[in-house]
Protein backbone atom coordinates (compact mmCIF):
# COMPACT_ATOMS: atom_id res chain seq x y z
CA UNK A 1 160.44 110.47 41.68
CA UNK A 2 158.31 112.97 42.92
CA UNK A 3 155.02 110.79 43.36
CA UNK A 4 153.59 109.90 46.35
CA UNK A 5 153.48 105.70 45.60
CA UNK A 6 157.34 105.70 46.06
CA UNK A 7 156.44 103.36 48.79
CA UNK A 8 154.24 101.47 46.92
CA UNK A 9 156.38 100.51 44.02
CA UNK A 10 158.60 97.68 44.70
CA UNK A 11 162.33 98.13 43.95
CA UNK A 12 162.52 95.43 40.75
CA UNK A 13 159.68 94.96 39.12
CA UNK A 14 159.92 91.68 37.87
CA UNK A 15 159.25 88.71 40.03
CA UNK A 16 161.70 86.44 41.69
CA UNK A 17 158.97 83.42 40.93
CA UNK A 18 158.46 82.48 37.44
CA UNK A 19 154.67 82.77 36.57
CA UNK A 20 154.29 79.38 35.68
CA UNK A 21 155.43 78.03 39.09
CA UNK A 22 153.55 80.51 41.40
CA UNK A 23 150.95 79.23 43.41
CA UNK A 24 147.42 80.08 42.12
CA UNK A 25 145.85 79.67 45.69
CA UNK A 26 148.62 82.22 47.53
CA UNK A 27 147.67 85.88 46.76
CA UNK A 28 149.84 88.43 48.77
CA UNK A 29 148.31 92.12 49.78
CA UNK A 30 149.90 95.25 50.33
CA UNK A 31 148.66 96.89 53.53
CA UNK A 32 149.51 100.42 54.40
CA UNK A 33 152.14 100.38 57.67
CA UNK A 34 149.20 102.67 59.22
CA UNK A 35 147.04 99.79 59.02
CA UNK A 36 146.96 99.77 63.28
CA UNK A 37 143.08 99.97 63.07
CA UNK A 38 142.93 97.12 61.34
CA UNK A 39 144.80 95.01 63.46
CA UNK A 40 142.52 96.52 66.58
CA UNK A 41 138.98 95.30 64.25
CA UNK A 42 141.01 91.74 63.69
CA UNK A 43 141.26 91.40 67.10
CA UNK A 44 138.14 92.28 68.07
CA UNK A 45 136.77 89.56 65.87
CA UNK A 46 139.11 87.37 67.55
CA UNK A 47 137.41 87.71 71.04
CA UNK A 48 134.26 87.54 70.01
CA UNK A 49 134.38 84.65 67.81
CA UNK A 50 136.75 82.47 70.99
CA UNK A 51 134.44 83.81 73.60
CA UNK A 52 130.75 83.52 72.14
CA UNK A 53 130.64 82.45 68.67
CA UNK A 54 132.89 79.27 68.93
CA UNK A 55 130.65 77.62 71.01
CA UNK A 56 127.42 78.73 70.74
CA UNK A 57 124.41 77.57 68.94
CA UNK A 58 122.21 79.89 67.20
CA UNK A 59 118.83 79.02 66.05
CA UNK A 60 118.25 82.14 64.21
CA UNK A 61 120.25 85.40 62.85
CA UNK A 62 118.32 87.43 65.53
CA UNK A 63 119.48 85.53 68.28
CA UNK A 64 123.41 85.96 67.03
CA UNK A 65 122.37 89.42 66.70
CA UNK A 66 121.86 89.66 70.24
CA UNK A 67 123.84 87.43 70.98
CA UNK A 68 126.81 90.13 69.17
CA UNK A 69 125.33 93.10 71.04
CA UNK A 70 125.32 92.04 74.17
CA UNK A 71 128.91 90.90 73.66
CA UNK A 72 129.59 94.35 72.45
CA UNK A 73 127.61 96.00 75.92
CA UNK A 74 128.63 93.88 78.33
CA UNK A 75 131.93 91.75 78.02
CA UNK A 76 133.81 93.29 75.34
CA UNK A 77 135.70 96.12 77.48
């Protein structure tokens, strides 16, 4: 066992879930457990959707544009 992907590979390889009866729609990711950047950019998309996106109205991409970096300037610290 001397690769790196130890983590990576899962202990049985076969799945508990017959491939027939999986759900098509369902697809399951593995994310590294350093992934701590990610969940910072997640949430950042989080607070700017609930505080300007949700409810604004946007007549053109340039005005979301601005609309995004003056979130980013002003309210997002």
């Amino acid at each position: 066992m001397g690769s790196h992907a130890g983590a990576w590979e899962p202990e049985n390889t076969g799945s508990a879930i017959p491939q027939e009866q999986r759900n098509k729609r369902v697809y399951l990711h593995v994310i590294p457990t350093s992934s701590s950047w990610l969940n910072l950019v997640e949430r950042f998309f989080g607070v700017l959707t609930d505080k300007q996106l949700r409810r604004g109205v946007f007549t053109s991409a340039d005005e979301l544009e601005q609309t995004i970096i003056e979130f980013c300037l002003f309210d997002c610290c």
